[in-house]
ModelCIF file with pLDDT and N, C-alpha, C, O atoms, coordinates in Angstrom:
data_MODEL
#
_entry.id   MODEL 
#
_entity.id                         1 
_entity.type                       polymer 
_entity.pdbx_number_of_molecules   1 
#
_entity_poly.entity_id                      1 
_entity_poly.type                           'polypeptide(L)' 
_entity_poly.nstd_linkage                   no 
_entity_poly.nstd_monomer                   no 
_entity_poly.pdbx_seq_one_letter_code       
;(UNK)(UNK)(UNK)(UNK)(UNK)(UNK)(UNK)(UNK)(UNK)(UNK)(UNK)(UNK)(UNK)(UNK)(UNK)(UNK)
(UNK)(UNK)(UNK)(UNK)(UNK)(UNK)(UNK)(UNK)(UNK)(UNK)(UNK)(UNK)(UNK)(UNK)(UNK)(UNK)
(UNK)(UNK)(UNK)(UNK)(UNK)(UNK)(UNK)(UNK)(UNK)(UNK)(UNK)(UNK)(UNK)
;
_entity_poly.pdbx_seq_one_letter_code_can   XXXXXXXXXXXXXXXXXXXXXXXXXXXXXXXXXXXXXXXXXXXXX 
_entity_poly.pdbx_strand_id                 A 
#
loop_
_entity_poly_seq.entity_id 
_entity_poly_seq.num 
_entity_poly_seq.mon_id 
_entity_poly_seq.hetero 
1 1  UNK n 
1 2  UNK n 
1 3  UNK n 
1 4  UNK n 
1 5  UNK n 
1 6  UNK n 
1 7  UNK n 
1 8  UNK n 
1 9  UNK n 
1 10 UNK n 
1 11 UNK n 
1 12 UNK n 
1 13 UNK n 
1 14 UNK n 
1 15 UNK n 
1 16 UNK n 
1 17 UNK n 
1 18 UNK n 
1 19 UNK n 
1 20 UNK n 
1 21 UNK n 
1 22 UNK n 
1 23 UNK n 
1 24 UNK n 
1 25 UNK n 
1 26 UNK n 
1 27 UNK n 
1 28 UNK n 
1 29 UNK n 
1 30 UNK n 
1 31 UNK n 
1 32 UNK n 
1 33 UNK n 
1 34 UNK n 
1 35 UNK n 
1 36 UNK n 
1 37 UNK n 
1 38 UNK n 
1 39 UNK n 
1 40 UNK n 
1 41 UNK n 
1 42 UNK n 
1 43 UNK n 
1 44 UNK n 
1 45 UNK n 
#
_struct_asym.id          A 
_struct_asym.entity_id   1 
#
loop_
_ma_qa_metric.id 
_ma_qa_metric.mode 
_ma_qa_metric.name 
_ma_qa_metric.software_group_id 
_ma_qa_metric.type 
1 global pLDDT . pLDDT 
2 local  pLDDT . pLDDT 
#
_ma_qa_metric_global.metric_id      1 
_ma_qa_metric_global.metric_value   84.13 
_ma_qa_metric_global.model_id       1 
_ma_qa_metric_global.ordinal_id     1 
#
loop_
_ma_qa_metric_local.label_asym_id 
_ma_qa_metric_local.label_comp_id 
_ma_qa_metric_local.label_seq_id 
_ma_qa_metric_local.metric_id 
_ma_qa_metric_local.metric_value 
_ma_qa_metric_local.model_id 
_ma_qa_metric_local.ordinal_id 
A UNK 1  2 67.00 1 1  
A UNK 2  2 65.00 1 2  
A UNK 3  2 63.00 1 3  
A UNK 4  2 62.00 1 4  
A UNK 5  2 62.00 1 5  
A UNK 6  2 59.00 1 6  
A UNK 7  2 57.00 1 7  
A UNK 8  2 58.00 1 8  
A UNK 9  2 72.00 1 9  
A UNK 10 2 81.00 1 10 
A UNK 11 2 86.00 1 11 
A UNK 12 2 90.00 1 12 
A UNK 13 2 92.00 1 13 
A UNK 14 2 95.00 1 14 
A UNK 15 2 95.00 1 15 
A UNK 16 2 96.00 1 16 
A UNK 17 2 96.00 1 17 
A UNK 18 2 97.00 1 18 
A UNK 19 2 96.00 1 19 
A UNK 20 2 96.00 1 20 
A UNK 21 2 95.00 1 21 
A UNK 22 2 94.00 1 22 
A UNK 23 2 93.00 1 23 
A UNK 24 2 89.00 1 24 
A UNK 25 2 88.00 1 25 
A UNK 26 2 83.00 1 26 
A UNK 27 2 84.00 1 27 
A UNK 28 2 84.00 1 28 
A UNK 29 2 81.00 1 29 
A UNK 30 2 82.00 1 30 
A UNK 31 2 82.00 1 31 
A UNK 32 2 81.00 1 32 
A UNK 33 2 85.00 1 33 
A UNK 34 2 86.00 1 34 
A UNK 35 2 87.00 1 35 
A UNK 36 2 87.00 1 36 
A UNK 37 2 88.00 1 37 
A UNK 38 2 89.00 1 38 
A UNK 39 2 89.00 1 39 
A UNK 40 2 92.00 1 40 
A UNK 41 2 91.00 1 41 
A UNK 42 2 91.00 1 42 
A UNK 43 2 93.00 1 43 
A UNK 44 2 94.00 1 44 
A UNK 45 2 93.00 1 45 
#
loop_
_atom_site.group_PDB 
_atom_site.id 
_atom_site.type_symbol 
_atom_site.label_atom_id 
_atom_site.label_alt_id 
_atom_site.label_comp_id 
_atom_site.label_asym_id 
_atom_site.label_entity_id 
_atom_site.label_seq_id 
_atom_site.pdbx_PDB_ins_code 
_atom_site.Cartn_x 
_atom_site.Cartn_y 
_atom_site.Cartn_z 
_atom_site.occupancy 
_atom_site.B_iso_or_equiv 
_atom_site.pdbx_formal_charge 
_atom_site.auth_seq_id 
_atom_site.auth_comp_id 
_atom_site.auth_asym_id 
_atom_site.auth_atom_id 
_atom_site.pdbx_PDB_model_num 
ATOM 1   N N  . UNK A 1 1  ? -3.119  -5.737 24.317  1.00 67.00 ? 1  UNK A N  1 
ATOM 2   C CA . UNK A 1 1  ? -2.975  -6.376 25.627  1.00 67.00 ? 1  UNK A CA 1 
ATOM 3   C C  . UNK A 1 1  ? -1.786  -5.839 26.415  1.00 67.00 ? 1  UNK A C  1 
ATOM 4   O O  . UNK A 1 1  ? -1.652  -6.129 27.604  1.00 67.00 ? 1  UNK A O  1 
ATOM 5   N N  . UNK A 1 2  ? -0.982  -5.115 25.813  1.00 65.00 ? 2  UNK A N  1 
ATOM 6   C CA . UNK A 1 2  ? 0.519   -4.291 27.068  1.00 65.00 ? 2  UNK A CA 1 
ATOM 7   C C  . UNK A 1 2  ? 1.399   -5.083 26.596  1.00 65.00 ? 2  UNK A C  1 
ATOM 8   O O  . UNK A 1 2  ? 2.390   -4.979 27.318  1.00 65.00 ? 2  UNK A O  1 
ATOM 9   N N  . UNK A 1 3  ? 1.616   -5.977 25.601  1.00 63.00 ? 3  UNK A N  1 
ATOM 10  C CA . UNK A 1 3  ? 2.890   -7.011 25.998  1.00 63.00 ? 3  UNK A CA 1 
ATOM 11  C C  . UNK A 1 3  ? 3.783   -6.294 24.399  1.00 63.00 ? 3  UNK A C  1 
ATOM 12  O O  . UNK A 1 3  ? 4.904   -6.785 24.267  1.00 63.00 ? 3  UNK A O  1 
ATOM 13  N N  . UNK A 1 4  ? 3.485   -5.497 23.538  1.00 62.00 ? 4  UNK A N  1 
ATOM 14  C CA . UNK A 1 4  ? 3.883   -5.072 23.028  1.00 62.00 ? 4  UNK A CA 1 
ATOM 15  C C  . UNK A 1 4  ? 3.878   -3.405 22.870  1.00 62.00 ? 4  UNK A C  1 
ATOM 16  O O  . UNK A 1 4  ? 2.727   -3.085 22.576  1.00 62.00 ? 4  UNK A O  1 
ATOM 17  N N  . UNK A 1 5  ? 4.698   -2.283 22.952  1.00 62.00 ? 5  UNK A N  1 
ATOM 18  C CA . UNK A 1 5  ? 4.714   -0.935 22.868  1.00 62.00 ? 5  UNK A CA 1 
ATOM 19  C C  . UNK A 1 5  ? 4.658   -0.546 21.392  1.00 62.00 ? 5  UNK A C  1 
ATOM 20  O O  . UNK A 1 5  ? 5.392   -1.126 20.592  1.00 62.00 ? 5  UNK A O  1 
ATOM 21  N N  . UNK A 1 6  ? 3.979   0.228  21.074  1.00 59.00 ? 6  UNK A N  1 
ATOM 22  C CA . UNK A 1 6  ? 4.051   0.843  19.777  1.00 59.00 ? 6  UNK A CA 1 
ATOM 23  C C  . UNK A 1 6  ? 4.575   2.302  19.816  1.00 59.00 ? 6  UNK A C  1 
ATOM 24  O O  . UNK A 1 6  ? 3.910   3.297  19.526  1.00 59.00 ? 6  UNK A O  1 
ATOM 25  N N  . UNK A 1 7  ? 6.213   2.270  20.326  1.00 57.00 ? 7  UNK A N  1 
ATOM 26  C CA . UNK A 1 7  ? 6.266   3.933  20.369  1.00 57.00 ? 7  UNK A CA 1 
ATOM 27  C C  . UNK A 1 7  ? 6.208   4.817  19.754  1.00 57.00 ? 7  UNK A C  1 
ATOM 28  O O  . UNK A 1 7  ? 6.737   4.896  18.645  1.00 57.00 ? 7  UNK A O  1 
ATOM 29  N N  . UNK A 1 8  ? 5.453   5.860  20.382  1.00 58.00 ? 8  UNK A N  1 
ATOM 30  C CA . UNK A 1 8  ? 5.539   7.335  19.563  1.00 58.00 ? 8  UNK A CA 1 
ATOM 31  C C  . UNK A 1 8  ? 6.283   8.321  19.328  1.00 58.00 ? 8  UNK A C  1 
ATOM 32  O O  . UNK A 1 8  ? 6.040   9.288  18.606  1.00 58.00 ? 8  UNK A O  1 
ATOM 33  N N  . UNK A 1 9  ? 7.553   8.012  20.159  1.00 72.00 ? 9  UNK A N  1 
ATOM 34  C CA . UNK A 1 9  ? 8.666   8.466  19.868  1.00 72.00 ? 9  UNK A CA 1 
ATOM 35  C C  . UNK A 1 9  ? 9.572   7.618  18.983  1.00 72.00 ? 9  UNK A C  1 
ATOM 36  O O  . UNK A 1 9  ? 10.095  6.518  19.159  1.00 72.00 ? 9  UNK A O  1 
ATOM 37  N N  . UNK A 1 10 ? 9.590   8.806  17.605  1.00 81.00 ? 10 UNK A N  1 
ATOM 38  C CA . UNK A 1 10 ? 10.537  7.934  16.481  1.00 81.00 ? 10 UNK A CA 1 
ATOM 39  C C  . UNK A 1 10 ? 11.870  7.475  16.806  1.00 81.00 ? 10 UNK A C  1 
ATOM 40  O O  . UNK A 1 10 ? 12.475  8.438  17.276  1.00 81.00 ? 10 UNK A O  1 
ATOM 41  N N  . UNK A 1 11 ? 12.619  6.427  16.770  1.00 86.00 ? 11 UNK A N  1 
ATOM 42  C CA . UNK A 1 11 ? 14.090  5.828  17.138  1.00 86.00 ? 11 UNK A CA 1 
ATOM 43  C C  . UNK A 1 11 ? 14.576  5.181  15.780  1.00 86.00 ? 11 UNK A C  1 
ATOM 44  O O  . UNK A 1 11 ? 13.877  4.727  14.874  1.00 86.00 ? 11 UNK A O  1 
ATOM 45  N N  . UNK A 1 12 ? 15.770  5.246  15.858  1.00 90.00 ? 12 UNK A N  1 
ATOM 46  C CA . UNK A 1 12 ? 17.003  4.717  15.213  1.00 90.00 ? 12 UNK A CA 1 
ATOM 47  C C  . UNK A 1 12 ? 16.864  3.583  15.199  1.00 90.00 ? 12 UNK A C  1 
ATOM 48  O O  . UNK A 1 12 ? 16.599  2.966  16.231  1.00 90.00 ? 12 UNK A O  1 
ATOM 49  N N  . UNK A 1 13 ? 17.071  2.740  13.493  1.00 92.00 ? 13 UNK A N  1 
ATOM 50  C CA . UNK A 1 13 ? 17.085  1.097  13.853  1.00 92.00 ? 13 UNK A CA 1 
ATOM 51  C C  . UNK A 1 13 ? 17.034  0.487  12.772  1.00 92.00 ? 13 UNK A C  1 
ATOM 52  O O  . UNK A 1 13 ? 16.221  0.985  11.993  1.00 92.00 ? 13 UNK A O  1 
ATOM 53  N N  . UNK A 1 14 ? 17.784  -0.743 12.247  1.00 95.00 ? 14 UNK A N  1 
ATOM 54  C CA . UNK A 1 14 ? 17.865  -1.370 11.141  1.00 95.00 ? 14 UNK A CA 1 
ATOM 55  C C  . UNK A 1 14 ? 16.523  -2.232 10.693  1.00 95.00 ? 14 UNK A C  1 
ATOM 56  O O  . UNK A 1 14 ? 15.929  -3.026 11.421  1.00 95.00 ? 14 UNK A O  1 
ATOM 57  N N  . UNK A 1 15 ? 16.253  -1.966 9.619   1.00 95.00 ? 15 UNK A N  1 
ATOM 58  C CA . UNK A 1 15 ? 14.718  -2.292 8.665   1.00 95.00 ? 15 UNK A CA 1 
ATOM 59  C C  . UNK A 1 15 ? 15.052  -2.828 7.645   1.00 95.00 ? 15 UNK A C  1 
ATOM 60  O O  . UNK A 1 15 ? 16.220  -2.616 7.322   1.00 95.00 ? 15 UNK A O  1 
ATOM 61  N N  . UNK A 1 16 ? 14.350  -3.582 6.866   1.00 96.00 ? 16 UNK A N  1 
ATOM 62  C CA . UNK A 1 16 ? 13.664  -3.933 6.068   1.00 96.00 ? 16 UNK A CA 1 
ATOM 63  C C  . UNK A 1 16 ? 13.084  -3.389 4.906   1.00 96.00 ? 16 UNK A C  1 
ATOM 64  O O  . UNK A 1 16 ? 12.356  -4.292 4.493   1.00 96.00 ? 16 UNK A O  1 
ATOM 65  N N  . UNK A 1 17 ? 12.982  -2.347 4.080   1.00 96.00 ? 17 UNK A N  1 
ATOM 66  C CA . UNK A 1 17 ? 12.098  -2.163 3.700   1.00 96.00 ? 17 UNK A CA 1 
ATOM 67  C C  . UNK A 1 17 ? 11.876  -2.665 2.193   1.00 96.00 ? 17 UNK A C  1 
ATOM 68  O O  . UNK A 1 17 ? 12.740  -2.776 1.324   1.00 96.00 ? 17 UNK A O  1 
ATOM 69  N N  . UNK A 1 18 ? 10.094  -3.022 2.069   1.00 97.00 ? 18 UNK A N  1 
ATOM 70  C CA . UNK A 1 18 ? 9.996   -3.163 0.098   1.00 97.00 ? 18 UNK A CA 1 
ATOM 71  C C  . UNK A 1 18 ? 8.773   -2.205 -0.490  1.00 97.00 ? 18 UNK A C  1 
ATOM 72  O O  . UNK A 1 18 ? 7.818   -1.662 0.066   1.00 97.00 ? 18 UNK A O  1 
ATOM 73  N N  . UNK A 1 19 ? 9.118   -2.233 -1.520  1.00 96.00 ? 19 UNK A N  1 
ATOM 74  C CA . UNK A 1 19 ? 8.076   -1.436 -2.015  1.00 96.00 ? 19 UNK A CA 1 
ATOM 75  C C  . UNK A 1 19 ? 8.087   -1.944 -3.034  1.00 96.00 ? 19 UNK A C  1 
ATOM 76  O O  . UNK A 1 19 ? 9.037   -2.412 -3.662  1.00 96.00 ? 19 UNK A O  1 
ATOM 77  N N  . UNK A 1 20 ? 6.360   -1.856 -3.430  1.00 96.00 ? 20 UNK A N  1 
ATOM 78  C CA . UNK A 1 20 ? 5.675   -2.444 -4.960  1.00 96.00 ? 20 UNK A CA 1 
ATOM 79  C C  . UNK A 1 20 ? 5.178   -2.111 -5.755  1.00 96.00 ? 20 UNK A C  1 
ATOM 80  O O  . UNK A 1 20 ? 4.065   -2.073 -5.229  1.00 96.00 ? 20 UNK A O  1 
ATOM 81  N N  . UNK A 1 21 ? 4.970   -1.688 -7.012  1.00 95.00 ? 21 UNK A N  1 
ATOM 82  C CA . UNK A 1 21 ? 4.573   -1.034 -7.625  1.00 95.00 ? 21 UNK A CA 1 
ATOM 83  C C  . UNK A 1 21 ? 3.841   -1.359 -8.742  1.00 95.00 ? 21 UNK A C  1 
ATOM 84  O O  . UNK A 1 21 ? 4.692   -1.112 -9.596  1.00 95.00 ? 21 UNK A O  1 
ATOM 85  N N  . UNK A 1 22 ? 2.507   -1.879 -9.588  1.00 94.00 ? 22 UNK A N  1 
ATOM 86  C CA . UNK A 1 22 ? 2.097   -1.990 -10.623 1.00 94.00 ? 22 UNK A CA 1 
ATOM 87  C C  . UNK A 1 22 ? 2.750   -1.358 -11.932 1.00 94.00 ? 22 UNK A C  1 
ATOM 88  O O  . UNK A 1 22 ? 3.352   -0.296 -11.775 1.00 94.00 ? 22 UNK A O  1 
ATOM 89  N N  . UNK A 1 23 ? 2.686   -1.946 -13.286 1.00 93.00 ? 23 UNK A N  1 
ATOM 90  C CA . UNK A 1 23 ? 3.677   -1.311 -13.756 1.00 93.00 ? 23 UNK A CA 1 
ATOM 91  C C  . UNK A 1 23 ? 2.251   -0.558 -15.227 1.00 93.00 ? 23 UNK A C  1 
ATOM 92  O O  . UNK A 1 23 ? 1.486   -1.190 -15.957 1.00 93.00 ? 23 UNK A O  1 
ATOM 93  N N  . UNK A 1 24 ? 2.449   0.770  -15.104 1.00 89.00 ? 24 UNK A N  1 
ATOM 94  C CA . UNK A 1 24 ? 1.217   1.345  -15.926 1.00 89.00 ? 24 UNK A CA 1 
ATOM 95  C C  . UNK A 1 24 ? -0.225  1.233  -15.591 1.00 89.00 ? 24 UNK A C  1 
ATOM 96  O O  . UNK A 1 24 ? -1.197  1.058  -16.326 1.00 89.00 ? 24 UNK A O  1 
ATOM 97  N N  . UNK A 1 25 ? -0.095  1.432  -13.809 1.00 88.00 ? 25 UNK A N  1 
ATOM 98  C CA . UNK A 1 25 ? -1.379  1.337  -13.938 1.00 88.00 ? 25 UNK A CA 1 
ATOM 99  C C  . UNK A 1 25 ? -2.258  2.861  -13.847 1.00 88.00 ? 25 UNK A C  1 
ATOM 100 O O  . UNK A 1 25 ? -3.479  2.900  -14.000 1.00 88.00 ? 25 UNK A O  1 
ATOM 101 N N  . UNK A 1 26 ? -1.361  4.163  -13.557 1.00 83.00 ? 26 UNK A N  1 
ATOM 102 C CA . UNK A 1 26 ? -2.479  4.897  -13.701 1.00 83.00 ? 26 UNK A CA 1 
ATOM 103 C C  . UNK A 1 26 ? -2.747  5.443  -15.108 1.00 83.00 ? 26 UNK A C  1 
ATOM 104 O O  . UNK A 1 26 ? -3.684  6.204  -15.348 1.00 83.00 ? 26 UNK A O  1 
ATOM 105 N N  . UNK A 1 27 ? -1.632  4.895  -16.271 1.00 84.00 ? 27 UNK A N  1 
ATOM 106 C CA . UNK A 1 27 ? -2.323  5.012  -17.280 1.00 84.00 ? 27 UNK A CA 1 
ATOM 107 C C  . UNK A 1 27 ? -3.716  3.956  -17.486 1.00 84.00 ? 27 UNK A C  1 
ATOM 108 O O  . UNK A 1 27 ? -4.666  4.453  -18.090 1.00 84.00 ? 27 UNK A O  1 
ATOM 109 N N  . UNK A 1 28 ? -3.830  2.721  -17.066 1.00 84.00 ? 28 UNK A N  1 
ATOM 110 C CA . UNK A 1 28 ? -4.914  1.837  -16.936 1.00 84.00 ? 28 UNK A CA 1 
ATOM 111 C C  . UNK A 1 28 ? -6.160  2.531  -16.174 1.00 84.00 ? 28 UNK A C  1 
ATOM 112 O O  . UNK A 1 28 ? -7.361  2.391  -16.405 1.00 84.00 ? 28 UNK A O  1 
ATOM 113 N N  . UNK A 1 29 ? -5.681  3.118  -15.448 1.00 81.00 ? 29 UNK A N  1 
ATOM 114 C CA . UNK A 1 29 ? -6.980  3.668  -14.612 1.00 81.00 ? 29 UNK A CA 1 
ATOM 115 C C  . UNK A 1 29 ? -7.625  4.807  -14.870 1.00 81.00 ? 29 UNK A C  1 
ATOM 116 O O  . UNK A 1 29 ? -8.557  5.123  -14.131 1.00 81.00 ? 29 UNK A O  1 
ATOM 117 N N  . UNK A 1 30 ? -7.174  5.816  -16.199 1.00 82.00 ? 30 UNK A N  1 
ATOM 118 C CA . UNK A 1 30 ? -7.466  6.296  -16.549 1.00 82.00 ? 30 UNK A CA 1 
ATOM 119 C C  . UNK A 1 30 ? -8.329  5.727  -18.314 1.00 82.00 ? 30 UNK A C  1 
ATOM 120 O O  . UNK A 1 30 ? -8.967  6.470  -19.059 1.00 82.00 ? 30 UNK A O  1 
ATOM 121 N N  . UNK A 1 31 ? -8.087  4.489  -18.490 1.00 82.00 ? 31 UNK A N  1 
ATOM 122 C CA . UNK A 1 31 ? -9.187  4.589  -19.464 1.00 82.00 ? 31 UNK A CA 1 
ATOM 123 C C  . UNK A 1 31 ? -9.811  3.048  -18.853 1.00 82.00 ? 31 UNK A C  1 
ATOM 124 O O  . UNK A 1 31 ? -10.082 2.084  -19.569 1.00 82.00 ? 31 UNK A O  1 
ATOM 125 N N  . UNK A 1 32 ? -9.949  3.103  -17.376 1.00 81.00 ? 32 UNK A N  1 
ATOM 126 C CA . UNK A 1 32 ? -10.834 1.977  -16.949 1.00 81.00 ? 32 UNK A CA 1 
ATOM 127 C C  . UNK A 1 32 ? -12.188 2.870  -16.657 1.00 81.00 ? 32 UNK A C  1 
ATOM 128 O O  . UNK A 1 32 ? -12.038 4.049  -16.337 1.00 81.00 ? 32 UNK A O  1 
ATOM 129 N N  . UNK A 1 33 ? -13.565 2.284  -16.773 1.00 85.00 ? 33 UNK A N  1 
ATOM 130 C CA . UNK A 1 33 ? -14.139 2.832  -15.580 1.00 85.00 ? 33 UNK A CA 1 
ATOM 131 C C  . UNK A 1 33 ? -13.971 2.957  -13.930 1.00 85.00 ? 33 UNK A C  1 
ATOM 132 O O  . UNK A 1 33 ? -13.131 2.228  -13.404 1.00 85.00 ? 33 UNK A O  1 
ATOM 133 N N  . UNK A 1 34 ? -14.627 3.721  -13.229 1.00 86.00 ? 34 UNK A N  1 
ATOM 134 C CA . UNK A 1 34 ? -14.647 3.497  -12.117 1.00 86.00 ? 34 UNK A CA 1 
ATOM 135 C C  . UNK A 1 34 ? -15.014 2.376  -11.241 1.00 86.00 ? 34 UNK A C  1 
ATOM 136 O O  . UNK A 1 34 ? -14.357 1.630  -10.515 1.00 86.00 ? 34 UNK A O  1 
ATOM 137 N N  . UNK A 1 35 ? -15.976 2.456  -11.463 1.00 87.00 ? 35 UNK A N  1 
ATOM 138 C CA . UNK A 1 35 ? -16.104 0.651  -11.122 1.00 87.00 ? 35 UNK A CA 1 
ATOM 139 C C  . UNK A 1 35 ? -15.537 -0.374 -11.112 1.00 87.00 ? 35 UNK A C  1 
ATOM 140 O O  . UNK A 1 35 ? -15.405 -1.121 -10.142 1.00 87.00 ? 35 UNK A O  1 
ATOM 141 N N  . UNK A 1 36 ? -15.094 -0.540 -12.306 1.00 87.00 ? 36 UNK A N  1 
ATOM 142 C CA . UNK A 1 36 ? -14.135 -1.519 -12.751 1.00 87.00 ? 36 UNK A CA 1 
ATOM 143 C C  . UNK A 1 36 ? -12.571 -1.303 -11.955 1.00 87.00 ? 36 UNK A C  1 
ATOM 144 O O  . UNK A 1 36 ? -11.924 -2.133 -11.315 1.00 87.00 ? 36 UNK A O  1 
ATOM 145 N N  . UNK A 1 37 ? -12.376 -0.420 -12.146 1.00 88.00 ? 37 UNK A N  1 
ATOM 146 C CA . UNK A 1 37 ? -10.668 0.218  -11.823 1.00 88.00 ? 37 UNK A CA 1 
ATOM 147 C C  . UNK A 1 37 ? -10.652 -0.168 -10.205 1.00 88.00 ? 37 UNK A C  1 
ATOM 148 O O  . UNK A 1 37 ? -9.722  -0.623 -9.538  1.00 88.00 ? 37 UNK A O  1 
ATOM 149 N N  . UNK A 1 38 ? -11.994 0.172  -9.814  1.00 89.00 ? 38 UNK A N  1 
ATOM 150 C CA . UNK A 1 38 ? -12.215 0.177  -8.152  1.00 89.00 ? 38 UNK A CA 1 
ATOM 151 C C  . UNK A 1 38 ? -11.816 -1.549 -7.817  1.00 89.00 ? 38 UNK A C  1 
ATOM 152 O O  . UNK A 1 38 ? -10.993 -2.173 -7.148  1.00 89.00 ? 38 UNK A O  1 
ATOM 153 N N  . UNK A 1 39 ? -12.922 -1.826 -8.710  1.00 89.00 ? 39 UNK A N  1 
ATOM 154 C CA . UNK A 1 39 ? -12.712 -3.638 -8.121  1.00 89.00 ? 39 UNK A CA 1 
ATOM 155 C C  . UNK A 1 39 ? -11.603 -4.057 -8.350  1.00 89.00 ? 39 UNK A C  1 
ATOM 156 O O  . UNK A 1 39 ? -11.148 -4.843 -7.519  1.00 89.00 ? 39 UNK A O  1 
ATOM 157 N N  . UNK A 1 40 ? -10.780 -3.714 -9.505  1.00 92.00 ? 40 UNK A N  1 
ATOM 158 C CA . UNK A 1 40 ? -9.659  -4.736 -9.406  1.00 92.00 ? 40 UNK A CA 1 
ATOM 159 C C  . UNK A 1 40 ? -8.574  -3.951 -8.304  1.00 92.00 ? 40 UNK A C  1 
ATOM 160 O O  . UNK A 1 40 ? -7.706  -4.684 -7.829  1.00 92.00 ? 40 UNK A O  1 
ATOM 161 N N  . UNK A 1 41 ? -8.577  -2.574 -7.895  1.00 91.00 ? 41 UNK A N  1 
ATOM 162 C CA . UNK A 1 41 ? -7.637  -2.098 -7.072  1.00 91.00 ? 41 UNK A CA 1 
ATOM 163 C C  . UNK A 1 41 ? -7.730  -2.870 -5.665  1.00 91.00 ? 41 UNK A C  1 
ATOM 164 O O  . UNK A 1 41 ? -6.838  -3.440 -5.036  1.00 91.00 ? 41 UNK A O  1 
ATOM 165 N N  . UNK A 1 42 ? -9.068  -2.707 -5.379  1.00 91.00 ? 42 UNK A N  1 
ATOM 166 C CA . UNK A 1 42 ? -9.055  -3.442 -3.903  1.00 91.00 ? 42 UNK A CA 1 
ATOM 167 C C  . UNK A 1 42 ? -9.113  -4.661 -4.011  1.00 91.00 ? 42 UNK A C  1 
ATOM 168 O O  . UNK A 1 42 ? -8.833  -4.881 -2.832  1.00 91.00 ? 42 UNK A O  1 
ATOM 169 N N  . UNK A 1 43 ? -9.223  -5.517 -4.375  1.00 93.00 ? 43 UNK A N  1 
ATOM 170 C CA . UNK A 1 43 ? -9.027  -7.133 -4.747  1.00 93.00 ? 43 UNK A CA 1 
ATOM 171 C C  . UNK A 1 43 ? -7.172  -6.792 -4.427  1.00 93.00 ? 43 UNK A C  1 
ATOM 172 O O  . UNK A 1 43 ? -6.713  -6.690 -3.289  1.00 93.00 ? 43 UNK A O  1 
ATOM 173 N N  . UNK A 1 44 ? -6.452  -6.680 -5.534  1.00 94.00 ? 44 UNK A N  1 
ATOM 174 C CA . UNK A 1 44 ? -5.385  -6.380 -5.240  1.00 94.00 ? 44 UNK A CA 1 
ATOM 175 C C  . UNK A 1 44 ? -5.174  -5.999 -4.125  1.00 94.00 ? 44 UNK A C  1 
ATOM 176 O O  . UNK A 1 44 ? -4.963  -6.955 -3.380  1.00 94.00 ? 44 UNK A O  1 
ATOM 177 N N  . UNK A 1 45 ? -5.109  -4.662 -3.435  1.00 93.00 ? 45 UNK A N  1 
ATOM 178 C CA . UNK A 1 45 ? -4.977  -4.719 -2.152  1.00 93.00 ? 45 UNK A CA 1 
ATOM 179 C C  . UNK A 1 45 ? -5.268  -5.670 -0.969  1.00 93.00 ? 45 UNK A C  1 
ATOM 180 O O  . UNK A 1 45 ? -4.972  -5.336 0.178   1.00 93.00 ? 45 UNK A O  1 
#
């Protein structure tokens, strides 16, 4: 609607940031099936 800018020019500015991480999961996803590995990834997500 205009009442907020999303600029495309990158700027300077104090954040926040987190990050998350599962702990062993691409050893898990390597002896999940696909299917399986799929559903619980996007559920999660």
């Amino acid at each position: 609607q205009g009442r907020l800018q999303l600029d495309q020019a990158p700027k300077n500015l104090v954040a926040t940031v987190l990050f998350s991480d599962l702990v062993d999961f691409t050893r898990l996803s390597s002896e999940l099936r696909a299917e399986r590995m799929s559903r619980i990834l996007n559920a999660y997500l």
